[in-house]
Protein backbone atom coordinates (compact mmCIF):
# COMPACT_ATOMS: atom_id res chain seq x y z
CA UNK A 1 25.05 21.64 2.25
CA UNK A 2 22.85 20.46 5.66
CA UNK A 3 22.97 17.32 6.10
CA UNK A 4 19.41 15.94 6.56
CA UNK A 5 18.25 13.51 9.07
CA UNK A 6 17.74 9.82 7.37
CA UNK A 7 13.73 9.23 6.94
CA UNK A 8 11.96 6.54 8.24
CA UNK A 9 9.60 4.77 5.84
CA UNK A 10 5.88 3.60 6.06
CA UNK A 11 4.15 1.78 3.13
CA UNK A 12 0.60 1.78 1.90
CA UNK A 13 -0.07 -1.62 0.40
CA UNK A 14 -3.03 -1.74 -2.21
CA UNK A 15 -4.04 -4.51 -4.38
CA UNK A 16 -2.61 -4.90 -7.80
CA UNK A 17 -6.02 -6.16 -9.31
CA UNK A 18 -7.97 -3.87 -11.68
CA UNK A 19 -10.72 -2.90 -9.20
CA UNK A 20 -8.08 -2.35 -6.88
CA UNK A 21 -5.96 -0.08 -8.54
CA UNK A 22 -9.28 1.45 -9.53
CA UNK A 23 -10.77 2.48 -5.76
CA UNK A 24 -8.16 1.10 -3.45
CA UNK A 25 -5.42 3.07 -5.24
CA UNK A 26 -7.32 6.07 -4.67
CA UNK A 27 -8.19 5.40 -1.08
CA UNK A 28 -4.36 4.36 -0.26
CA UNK A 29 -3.36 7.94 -1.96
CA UNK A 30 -5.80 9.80 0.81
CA UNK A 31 -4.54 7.54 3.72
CA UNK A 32 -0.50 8.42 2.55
CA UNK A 33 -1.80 12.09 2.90
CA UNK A 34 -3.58 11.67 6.16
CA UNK A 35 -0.53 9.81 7.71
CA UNK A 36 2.48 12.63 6.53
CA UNK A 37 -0.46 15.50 7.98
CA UNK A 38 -0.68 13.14 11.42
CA UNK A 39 3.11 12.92 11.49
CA UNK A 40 3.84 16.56 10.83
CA UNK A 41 1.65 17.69 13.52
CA UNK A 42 3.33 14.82 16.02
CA UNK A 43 5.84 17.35 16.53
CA UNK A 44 9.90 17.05 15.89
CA UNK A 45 9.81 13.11 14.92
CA UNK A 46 12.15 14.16 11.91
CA UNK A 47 10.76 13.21 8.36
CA UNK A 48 8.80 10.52 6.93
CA UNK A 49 8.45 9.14 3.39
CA UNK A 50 5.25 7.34 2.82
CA UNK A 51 4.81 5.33 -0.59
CA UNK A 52 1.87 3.19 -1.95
CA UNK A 53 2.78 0.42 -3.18
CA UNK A 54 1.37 -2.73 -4.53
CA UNK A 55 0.66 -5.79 -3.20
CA UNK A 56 2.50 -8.49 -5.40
CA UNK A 57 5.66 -5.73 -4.64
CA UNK A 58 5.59 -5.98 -1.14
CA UNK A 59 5.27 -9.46 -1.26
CA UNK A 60 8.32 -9.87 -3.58
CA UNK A 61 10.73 -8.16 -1.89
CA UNK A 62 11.56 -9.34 1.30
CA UNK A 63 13.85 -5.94 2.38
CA UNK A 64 10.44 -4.48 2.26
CA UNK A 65 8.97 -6.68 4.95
CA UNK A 66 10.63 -4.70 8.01
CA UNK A 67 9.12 -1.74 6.98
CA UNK A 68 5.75 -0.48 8.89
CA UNK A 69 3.10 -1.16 6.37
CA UNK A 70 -0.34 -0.60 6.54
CA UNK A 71 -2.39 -2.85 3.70
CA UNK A 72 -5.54 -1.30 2.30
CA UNK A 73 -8.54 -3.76 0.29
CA UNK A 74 -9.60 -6.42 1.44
CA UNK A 75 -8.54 -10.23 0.86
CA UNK A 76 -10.28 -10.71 -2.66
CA UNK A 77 -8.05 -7.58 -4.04
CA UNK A 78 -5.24 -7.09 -1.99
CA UNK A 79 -2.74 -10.46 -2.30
CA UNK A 80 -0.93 -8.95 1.80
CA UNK A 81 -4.49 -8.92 2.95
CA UNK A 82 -5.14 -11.73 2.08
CA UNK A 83 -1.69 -13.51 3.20
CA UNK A 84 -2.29 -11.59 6.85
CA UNK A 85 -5.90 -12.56 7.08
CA UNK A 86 -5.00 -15.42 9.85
CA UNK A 87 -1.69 -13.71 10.92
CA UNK A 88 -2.59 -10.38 12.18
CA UNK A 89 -4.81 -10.08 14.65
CA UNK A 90 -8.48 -7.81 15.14
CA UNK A 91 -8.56 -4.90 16.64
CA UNK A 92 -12.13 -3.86 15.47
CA UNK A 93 -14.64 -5.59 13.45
CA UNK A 94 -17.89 -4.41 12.35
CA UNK A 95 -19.61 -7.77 11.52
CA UNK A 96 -20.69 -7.80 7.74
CA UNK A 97 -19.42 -4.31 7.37
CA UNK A 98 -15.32 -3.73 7.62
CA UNK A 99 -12.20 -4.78 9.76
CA UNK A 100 -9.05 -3.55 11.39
CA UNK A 101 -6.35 -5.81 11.91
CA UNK A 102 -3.49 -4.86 14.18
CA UNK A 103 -1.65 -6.29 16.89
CA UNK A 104 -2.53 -4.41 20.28
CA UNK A 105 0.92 -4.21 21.03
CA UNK A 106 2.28 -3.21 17.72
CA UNK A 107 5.17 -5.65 18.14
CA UNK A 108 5.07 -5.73 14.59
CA UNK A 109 4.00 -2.63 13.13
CA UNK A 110 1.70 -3.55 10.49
CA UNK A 111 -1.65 -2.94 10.07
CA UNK A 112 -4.78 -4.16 7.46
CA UNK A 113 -7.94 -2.17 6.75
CA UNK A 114 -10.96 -3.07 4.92
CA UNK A 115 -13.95 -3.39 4.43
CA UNK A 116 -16.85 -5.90 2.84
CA UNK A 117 -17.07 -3.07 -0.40
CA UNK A 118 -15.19 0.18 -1.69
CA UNK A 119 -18.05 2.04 0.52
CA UNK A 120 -17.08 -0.05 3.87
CA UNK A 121 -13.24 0.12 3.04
CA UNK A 122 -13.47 4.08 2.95
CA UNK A 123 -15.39 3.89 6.32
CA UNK A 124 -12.88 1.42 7.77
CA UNK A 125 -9.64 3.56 6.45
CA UNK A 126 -11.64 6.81 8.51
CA UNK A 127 -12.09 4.87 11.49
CA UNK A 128 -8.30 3.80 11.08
CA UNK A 129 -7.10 7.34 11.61
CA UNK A 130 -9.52 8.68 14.17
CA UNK A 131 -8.52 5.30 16.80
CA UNK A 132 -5.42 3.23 15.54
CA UNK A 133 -3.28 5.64 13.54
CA UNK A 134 -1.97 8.41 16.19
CA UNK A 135 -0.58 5.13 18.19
CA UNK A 136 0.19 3.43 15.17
CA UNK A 137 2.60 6.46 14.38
CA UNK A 138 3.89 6.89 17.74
CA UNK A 139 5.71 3.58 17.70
CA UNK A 140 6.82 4.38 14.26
CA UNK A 141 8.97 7.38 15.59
CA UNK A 142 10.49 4.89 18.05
CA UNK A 143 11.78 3.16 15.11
CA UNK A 144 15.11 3.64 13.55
CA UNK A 145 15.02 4.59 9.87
CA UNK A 146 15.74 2.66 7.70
CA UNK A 147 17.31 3.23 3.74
CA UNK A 148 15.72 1.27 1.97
CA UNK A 149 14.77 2.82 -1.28
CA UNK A 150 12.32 0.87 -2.80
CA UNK A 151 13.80 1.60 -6.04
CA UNK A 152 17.06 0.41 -5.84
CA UNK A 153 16.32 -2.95 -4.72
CA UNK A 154 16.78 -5.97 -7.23
């Protein structure tokens, strides 16, 4: 039997509300996909598991708070977007139209995306992984995995 390199983790945070799980859920699903194709093609950064969570879960369990997360919605349907709304900084804002928040320097590696409607969110998570994400996933390899399983917490 091989033994297999330990996996780092990355959430996708979505909101837990109805119209949430209804088009954020969706979008979070095709950002999860977008990341493992980015991180497969970074070359030999060994493997990464990439769930989509919700919000109130996230929130709830603090062993999940060290993991890179990137929340998707914005602040009237996603409970972390809401809560990071004055804590993480802009990185790009389209006035009226969507926003990017993420620190510059990624001490933190979090990151929250969305826009003023479902329309403006999917435009926001696009612009997301064409400028932010390859960095955003470059300090993520620099980061030791971690094992926590989402599912065996209490």
């Amino acid at each position: 039997m091989a033994d297999h390199p330990p996996a780092r983790q990355l959430l996708v945070v979505v909101g837990s509300t109805l119209r949430a799980e209804e088009l954020d859920r969706p979008l979070g699903y095709f950002l999860r996909q977008r990341i493992e194709q980015a991180w497969d093609a970074g070359g030999d950064r060994g493997p990464l598991r990439v769930l989509v969570v919700a919000d109130f879960r996230w929130l709830h369990e603090d062993e999940l708070h060290s993991q890179p997360t990137v929340s998707v919605g914005g602040p009237g349907v996603n409970a972390l977007a809401q809560q990071w709304l004055e804590e993480v900084p802009l990185s790009l804002a389209v006035e009226d139209q969507y926003y990017i928040q993420m620190d510059p320097d990624l001490e933190e590696p979090r990151a929250s995306i969305w826009g003023m409607d479902n329309a403006t969110t999917q435009i926001a998570v696009a612009v997301f992984i064409e400028r932010f994400l390859p960095r955003f996933l470059e300090h993520c390899a620099t980061l030791a995995p971690q094992s926590t399983d989402p599912d065996e917490t209490d």
